[in-house]
C-alpha atoms as a PDB file:
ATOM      1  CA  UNK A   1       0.000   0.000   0.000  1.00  0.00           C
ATOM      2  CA  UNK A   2       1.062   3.334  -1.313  1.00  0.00           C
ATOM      3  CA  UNK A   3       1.964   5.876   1.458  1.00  0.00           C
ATOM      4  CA  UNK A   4      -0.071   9.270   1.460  1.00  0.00           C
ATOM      5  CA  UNK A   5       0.976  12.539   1.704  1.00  0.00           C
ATOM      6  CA  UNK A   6       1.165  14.334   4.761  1.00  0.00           C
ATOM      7  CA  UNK A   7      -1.202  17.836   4.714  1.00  0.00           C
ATOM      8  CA  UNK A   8       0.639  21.049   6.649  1.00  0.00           C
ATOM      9  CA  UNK A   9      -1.236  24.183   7.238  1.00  0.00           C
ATOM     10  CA  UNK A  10       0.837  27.730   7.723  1.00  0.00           C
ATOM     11  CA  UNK A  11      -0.772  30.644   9.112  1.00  0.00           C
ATOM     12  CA  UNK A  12       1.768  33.226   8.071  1.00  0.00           C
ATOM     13  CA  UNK A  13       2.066  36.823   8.340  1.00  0.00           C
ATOM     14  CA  UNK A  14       4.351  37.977   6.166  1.00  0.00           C
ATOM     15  CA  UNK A  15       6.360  41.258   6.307  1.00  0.00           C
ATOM     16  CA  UNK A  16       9.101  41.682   3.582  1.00  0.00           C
ATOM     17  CA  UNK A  17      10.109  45.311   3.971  1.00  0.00           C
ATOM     18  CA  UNK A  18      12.916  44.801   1.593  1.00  0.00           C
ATOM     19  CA  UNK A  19      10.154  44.469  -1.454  1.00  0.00           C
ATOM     20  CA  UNK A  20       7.178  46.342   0.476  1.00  0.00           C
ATOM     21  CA  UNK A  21       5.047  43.137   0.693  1.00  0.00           C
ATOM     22  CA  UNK A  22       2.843  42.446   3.711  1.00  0.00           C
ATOM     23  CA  UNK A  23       0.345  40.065   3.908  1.00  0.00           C
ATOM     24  CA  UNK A  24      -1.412  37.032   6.295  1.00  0.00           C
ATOM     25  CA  UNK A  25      -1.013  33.641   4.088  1.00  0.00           C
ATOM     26  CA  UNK A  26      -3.346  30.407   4.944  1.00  0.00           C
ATOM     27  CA  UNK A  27      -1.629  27.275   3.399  1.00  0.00           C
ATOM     28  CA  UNK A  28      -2.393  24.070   2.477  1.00  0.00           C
ATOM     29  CA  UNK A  29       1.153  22.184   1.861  1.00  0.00           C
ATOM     30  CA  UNK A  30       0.872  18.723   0.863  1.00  0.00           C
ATOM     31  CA  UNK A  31       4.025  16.816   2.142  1.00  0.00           C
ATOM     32  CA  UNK A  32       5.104  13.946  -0.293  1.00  0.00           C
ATOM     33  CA  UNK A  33       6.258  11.411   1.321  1.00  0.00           C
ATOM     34  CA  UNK A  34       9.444  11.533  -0.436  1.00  0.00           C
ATOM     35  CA  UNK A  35       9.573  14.678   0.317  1.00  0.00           C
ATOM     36  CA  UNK A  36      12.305  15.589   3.429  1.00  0.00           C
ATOM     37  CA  UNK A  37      10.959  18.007   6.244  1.00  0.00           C
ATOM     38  CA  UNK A  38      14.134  20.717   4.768  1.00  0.00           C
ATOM     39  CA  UNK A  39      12.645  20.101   1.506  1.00  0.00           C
ATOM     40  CA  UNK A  40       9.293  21.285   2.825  1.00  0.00           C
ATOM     41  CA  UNK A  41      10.471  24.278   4.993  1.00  0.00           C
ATOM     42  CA  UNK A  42      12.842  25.395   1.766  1.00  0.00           C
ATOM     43  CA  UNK A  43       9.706  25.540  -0.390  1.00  0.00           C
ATOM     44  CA  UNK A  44       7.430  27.035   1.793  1.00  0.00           C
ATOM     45  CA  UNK A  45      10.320  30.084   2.704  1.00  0.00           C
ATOM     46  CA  UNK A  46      10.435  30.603  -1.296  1.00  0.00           C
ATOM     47  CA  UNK A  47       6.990  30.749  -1.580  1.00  0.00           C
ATOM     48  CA  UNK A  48       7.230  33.477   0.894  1.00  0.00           C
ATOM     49  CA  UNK A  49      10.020  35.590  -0.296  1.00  0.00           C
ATOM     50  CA  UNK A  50       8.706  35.377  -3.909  1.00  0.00           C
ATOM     51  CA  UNK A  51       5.495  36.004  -3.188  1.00  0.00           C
ATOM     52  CA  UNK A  52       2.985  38.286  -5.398  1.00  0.00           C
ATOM     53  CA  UNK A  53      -0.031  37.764  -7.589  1.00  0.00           C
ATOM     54  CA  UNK A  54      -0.500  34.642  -9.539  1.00  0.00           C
ATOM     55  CA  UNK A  55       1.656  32.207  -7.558  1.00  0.00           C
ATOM     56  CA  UNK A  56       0.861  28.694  -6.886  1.00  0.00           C
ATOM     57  CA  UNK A  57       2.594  25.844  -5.779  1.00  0.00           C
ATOM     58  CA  UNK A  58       2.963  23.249  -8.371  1.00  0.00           C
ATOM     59  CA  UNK A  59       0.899  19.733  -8.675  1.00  0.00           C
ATOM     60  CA  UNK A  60       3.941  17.928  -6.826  1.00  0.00           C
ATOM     61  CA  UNK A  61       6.593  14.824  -7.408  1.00  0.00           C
ATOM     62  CA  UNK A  62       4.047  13.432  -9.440  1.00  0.00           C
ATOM     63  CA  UNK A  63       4.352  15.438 -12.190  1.00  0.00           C
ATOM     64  CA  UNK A  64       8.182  16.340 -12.671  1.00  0.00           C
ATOM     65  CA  UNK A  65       7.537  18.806 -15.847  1.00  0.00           C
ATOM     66  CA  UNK A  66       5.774  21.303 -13.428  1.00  0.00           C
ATOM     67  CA  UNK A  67       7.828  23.726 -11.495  1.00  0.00           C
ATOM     68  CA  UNK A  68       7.774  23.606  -7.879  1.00  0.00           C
ATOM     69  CA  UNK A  69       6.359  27.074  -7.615  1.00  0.00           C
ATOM     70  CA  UNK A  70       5.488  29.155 -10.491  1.00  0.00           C
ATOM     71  CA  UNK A  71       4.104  32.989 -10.350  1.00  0.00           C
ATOM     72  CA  UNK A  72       1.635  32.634 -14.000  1.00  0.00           C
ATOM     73  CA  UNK A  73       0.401  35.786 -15.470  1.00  0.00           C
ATOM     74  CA  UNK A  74      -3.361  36.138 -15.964  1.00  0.00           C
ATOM     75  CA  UNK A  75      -2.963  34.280 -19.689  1.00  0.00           C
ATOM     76  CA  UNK A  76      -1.427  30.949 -18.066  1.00  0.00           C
ATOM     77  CA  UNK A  77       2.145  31.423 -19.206  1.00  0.00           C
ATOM     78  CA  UNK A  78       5.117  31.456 -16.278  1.00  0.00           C
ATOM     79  CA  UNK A  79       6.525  34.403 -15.039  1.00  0.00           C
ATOM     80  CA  UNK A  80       8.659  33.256 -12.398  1.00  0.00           C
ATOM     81  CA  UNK A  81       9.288  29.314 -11.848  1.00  0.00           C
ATOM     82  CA  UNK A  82      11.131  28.754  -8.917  1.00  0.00           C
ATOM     83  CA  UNK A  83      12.978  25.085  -8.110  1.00  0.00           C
ATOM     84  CA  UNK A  84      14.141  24.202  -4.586  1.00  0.00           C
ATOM     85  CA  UNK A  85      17.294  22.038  -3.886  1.00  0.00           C
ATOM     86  CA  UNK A  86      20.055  20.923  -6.362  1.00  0.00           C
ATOM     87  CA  UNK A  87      18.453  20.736 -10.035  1.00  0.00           C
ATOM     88  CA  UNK A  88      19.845  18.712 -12.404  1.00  0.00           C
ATOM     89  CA  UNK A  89      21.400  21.251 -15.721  1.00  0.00           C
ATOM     90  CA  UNK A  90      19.412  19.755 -17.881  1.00  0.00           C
ATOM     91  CA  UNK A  91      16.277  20.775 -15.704  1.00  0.00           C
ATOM     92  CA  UNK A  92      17.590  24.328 -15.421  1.00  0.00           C
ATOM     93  CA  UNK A  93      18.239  24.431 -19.219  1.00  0.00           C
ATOM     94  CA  UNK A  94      14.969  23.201 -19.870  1.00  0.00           C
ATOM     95  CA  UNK A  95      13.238  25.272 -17.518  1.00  0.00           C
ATOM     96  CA  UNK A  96      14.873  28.644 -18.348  1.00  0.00           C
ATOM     97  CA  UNK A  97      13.782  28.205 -21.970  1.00  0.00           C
ATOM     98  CA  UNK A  98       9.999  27.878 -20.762  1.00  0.00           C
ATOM     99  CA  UNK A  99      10.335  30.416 -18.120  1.00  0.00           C
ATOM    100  CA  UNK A 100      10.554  34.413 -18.110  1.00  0.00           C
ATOM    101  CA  UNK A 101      12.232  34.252 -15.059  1.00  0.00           C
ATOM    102  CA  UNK A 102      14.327  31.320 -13.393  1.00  0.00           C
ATOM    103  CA  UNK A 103      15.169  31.346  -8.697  1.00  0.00           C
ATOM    104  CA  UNK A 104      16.413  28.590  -7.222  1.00  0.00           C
ATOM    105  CA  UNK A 105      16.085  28.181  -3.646  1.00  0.00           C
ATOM    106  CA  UNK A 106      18.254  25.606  -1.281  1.00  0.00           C
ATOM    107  CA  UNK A 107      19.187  24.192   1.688  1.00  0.00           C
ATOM    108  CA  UNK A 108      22.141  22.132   0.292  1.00  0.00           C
ATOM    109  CA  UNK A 109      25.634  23.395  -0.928  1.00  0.00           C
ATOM    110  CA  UNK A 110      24.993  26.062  -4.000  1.00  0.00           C
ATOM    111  CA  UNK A 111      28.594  25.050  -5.207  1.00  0.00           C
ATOM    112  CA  UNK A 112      27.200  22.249  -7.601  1.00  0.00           C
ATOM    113  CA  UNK A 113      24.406  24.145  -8.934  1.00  0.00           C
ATOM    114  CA  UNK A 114      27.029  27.657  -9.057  1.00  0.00           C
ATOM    115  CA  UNK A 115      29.324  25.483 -10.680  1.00  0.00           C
ATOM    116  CA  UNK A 116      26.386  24.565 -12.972  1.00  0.00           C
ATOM    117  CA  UNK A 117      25.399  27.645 -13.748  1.00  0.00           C
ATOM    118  CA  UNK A 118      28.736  28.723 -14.852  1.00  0.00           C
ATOM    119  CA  UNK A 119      29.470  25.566 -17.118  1.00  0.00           C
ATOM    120  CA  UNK A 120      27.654  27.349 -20.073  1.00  0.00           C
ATOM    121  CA  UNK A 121      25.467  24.549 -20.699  1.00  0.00           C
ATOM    122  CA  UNK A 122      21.892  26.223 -19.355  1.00  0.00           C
ATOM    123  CA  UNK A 123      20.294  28.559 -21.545  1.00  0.00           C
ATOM    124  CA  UNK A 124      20.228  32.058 -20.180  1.00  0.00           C
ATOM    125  CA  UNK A 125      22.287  30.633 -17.067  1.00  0.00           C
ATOM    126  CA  UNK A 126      23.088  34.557 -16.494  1.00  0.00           C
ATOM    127  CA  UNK A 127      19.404  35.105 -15.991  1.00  0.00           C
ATOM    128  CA  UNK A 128      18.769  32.248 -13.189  1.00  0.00           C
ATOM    129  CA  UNK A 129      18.851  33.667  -9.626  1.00  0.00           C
ATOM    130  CA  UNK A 130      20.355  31.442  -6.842  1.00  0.00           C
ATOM    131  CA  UNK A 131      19.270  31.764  -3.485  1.00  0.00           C
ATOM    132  CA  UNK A 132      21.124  29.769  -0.815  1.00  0.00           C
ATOM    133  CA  UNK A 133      19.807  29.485   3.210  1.00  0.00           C
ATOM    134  CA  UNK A 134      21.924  27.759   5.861  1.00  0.00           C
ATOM    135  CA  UNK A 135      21.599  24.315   6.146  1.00  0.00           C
ATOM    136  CA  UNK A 136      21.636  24.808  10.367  1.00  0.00           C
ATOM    137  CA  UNK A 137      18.549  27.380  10.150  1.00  0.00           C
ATOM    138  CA  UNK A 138      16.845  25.126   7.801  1.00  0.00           C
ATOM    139  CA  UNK A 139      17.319  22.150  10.107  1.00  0.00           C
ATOM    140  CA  UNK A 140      16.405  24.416  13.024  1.00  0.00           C
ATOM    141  CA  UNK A 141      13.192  25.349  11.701  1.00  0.00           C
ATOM    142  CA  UNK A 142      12.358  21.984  10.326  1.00  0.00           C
ATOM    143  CA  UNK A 143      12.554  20.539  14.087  1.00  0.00           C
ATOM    144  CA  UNK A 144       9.435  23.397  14.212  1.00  0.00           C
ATOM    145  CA  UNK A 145       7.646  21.658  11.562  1.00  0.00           C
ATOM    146  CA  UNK A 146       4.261  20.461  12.594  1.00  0.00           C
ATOM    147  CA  UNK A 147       1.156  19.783  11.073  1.00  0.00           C
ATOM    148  CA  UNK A 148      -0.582  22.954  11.872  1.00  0.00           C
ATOM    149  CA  UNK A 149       1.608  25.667  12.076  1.00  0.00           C
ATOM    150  CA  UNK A 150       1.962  29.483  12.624  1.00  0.00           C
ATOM    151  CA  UNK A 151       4.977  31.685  11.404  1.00  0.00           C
ATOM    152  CA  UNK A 152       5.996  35.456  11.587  1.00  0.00           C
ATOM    153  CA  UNK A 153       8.195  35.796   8.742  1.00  0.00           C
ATOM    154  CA  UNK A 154      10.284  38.798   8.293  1.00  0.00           C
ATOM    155  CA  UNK A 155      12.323  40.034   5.785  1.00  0.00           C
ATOM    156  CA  UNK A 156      14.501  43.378   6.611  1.00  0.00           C
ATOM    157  CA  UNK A 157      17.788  44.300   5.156  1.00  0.00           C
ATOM    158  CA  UNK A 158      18.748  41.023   3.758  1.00  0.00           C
ATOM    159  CA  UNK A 159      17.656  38.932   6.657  1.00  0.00           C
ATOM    160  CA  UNK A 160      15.294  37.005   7.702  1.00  0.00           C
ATOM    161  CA  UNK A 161      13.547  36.470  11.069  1.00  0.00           C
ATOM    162  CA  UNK A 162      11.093  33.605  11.397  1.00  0.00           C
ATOM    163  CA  UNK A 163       9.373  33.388  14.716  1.00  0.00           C
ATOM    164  CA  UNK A 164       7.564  30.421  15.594  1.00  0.00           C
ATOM    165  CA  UNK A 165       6.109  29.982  19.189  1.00  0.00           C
ATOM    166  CA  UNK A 166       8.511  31.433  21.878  1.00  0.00           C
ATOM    167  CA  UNK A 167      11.683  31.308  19.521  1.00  0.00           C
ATOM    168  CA  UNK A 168      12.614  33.225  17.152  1.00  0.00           C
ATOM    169  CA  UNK A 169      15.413  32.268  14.547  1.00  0.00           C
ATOM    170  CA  UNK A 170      17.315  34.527  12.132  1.00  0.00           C
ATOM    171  CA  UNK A 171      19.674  34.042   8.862  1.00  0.00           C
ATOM    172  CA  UNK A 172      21.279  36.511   6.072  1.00  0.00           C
ATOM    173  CA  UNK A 173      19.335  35.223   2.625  1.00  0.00           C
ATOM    174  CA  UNK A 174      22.130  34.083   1.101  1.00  0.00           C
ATOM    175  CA  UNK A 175      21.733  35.568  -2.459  1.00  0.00           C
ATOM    176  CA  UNK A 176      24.510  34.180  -4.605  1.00  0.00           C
ATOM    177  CA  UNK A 177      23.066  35.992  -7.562  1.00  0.00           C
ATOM    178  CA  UNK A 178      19.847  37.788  -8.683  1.00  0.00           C
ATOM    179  CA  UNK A 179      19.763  39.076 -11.936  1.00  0.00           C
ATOM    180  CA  UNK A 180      16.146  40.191 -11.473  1.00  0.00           C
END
C-alpha cells in the first residue's frame, strides 16, 4: 500500500520590507512522502520571499515537468518558476527556456548548482537567480515543523527572522546571484 501525503497548514504573516510586501497567508502544503521536512520548509520560505499575484505551488513529485512554484500571469504562461534544492542542468536548461524568469532556492551546498550555472550549458544561465539558506537554520526550523503551524516571517535588510512559538530564529538570505 502506497503511502499518502502528509497535509501542513501555515498561518503566516508575512512582512518583507525589503520588497514592500505584507500580507497574512493560509496554506495548504501537501508533504510527499518523499519529500524531506528541509525540503518542505525550503519551499514554503520561497513561496514566501517570492510572493505576489499569480503564484501557486505546483501539482507535486508526481508530475516532474511542473515547477515547484510558479508565479503565472493572468494568460497561463510562467513568469517566475522557482525550483528548490540541487536541479539537475538539464532541468535548469529546460526550464529557463519555458520560463521568463528562473530562482532557485536551497538548503544544500549552492557550489554544484554555481558550478552549474557557470558551465555554459543552461540557456540564459546569467538570468537564473540562486538563493542559498543555511543548512543549520533550515534544520532548526524543520525541528518546528508540525502539522498545523503558525509563522511570523520577516524580511529586513537582507535577513530574515522567522518566529515560531517562543523562539525566534534569524539568517542573512544568502543571495549568490539575482539578476532580477
Amino acid at each position: 500500500m502506497a503511502l499518502s501525503a502528509t497535509m501542513r497548514r501555515f498561518e503566516i504573516n508575512l512582512s518583507d520590507v525589503d520588497r514592500g510586501v505584507y500580507e497574512t497567508l493560509e496554506l495548504r502544503v501537501a508533504q510527499h512522502p518523499s519529500e524531506t521536512d528541509l525540503y518542505l520548509v525550503t519551499r514554503v520560505l520561497a513561496y514566501c520571499l517570492e510572493y505576489g499575484e499569480g503564484i501557486d505551488f505546483g501539482r507535486g513529485v508526481s508530475t516532474p515537468d511542473d515547477p515547484t512554484i510558479a508565479i503565472f500571469d493572468l494568460t497561463g504562461q510562467i513568469l517566475l518558476w522557482i525550483e528548490i534544492g540541487q536541479p539537475a542542468p538539464e532541468r535548469l536548461h529546460k526550464i529557463a527556456k519555458a520560463a521568463g524568469q528562473v530562482a532557485v532556492y536551497t538548503h544544500k551546498d549552492p557550489a554544484p548548482t554555481l558550478s552549474d550555472l557557470e558551465s555554459g550549458q543552461i540557456h540564459r544561465a546569467e538570468t537564473i537567480a540562486l538563493i542559498a539558506f543555511a543548512p543549520e537554520f533550515i534544520a532548526q526550523l524543520a525541528e518546528k515543523l508540525d502539522r498545523t503551524n503558525r509563522w511570523d516571517v520577516l524580511r529586513s535588510e537582507g535577513m530574515l527572522y522567522i518566529t515560531v512559538g517562543d523562539a525566534t530564529l534569524s539568517t542573512q538570505v544568502g543571495v549568490l546571484r539575482d539578476p532580477r
